[in-house]
C-alpha atoms as a PDB file:
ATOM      1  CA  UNK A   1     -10.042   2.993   2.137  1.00  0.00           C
ATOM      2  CA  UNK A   2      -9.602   1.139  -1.222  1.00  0.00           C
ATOM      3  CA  UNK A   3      -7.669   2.307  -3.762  1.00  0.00           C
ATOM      4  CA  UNK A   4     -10.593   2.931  -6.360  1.00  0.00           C
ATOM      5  CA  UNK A   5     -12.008   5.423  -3.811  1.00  0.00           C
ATOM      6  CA  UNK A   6      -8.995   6.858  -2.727  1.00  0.00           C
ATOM      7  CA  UNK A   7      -7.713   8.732  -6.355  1.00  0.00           C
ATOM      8  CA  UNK A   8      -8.639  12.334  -4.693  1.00  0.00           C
ATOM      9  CA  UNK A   9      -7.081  11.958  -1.377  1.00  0.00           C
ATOM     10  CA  UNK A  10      -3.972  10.613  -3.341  1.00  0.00           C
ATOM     11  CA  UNK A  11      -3.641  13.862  -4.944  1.00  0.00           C
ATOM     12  CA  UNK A  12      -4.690  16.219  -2.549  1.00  0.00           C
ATOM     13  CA  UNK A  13      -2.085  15.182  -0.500  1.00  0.00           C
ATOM     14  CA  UNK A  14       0.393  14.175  -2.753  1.00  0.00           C
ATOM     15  CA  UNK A  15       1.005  10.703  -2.092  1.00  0.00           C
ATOM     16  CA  UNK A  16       2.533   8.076  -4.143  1.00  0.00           C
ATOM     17  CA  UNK A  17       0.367   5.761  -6.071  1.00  0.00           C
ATOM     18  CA  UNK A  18      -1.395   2.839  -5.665  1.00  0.00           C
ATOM     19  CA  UNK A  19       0.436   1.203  -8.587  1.00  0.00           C
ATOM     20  CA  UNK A  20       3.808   1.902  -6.715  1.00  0.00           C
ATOM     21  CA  UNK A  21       2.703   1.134  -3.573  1.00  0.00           C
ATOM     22  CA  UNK A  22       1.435  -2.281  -5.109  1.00  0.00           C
ATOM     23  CA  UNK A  23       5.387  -2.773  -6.632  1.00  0.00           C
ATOM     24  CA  UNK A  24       7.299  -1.702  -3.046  1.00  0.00           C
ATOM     25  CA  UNK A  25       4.680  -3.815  -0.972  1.00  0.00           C
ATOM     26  CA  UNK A  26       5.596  -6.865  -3.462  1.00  0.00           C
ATOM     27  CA  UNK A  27       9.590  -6.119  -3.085  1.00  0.00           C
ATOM     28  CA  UNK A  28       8.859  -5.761   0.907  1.00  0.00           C
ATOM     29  CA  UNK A  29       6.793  -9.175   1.182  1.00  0.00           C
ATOM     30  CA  UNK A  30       8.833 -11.533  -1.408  1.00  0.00           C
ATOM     31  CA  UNK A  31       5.246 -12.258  -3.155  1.00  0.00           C
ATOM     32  CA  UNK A  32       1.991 -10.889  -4.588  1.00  0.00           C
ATOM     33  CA  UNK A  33      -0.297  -8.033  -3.473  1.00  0.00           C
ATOM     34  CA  UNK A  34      -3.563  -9.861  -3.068  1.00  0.00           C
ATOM     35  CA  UNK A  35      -5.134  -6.303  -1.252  1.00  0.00           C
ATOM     36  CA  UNK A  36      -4.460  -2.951  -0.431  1.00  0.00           C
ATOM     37  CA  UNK A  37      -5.902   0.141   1.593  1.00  0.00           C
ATOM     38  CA  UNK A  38      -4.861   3.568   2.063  1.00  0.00           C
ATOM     39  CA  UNK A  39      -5.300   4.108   5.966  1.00  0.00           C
ATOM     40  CA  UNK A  40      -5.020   7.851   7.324  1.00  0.00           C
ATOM     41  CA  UNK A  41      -3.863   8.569  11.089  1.00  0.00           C
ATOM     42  CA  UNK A  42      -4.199  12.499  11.153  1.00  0.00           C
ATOM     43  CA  UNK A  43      -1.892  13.114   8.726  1.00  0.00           C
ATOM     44  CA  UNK A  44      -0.057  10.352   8.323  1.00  0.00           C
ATOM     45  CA  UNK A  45      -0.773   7.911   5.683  1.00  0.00           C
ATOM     46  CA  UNK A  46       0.327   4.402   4.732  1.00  0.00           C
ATOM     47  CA  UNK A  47      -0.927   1.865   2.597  1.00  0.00           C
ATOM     48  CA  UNK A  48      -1.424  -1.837   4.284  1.00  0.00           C
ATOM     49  CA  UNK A  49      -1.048  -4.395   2.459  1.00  0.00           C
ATOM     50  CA  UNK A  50      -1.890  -8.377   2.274  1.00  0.00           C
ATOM     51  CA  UNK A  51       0.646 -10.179   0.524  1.00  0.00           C
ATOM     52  CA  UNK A  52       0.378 -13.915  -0.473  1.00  0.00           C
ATOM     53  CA  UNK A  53       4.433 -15.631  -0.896  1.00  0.00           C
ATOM     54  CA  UNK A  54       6.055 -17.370  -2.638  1.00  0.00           C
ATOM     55  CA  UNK A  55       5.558 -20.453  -0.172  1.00  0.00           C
ATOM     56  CA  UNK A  56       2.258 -19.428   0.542  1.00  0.00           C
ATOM     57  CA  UNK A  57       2.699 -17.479   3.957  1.00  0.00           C
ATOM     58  CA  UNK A  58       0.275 -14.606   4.029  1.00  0.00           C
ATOM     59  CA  UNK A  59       2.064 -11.269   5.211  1.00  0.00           C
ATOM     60  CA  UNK A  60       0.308  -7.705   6.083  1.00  0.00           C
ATOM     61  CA  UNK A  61       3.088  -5.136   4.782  1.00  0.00           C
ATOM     62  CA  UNK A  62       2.968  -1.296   5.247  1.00  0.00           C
ATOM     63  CA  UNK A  63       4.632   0.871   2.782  1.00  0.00           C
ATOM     64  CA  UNK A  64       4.171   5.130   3.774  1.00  0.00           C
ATOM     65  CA  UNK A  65       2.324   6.647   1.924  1.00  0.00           C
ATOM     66  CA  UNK A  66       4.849   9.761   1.309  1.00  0.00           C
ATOM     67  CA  UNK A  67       7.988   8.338   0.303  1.00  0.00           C
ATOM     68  CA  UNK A  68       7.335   4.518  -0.395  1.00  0.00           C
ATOM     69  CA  UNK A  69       9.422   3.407   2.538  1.00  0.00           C
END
């Protein structure tokens, strides 16, 4: 789900936000978040993100959704 739609399921469940999730997917992938989604498995949650780096390699990174891992 995209993170414009996802504000009350961030809360309900207490997850860490987009904005952070956008910063530790950046440190993970060495470049910049070009997009992000909040996926759910039951109740697990991670966001998944498409990172463009610095030499121009695209990477999918997931950060959890709980504790920014």
């Amino acid at each position: 789900m995209p993170l414009g739609a996802a504000g009350g399921l961030i809360a309900k469940n207490k997850l860490i936000p987009g904005t952070v999730a956008v910063n530790k997917a950046q440190a993970k992938g060495g470049g910049k978040v070009i997009k992000i989604v909040l996926c759910q498995n039951g109740n697990s949650f991670v966001y998944r993100a498409t990172v463009l780096g610095n030499q121009g390699a695209v990477k999918t990174v997931t950060v959890n959704a709980k504790t920014g891992q």
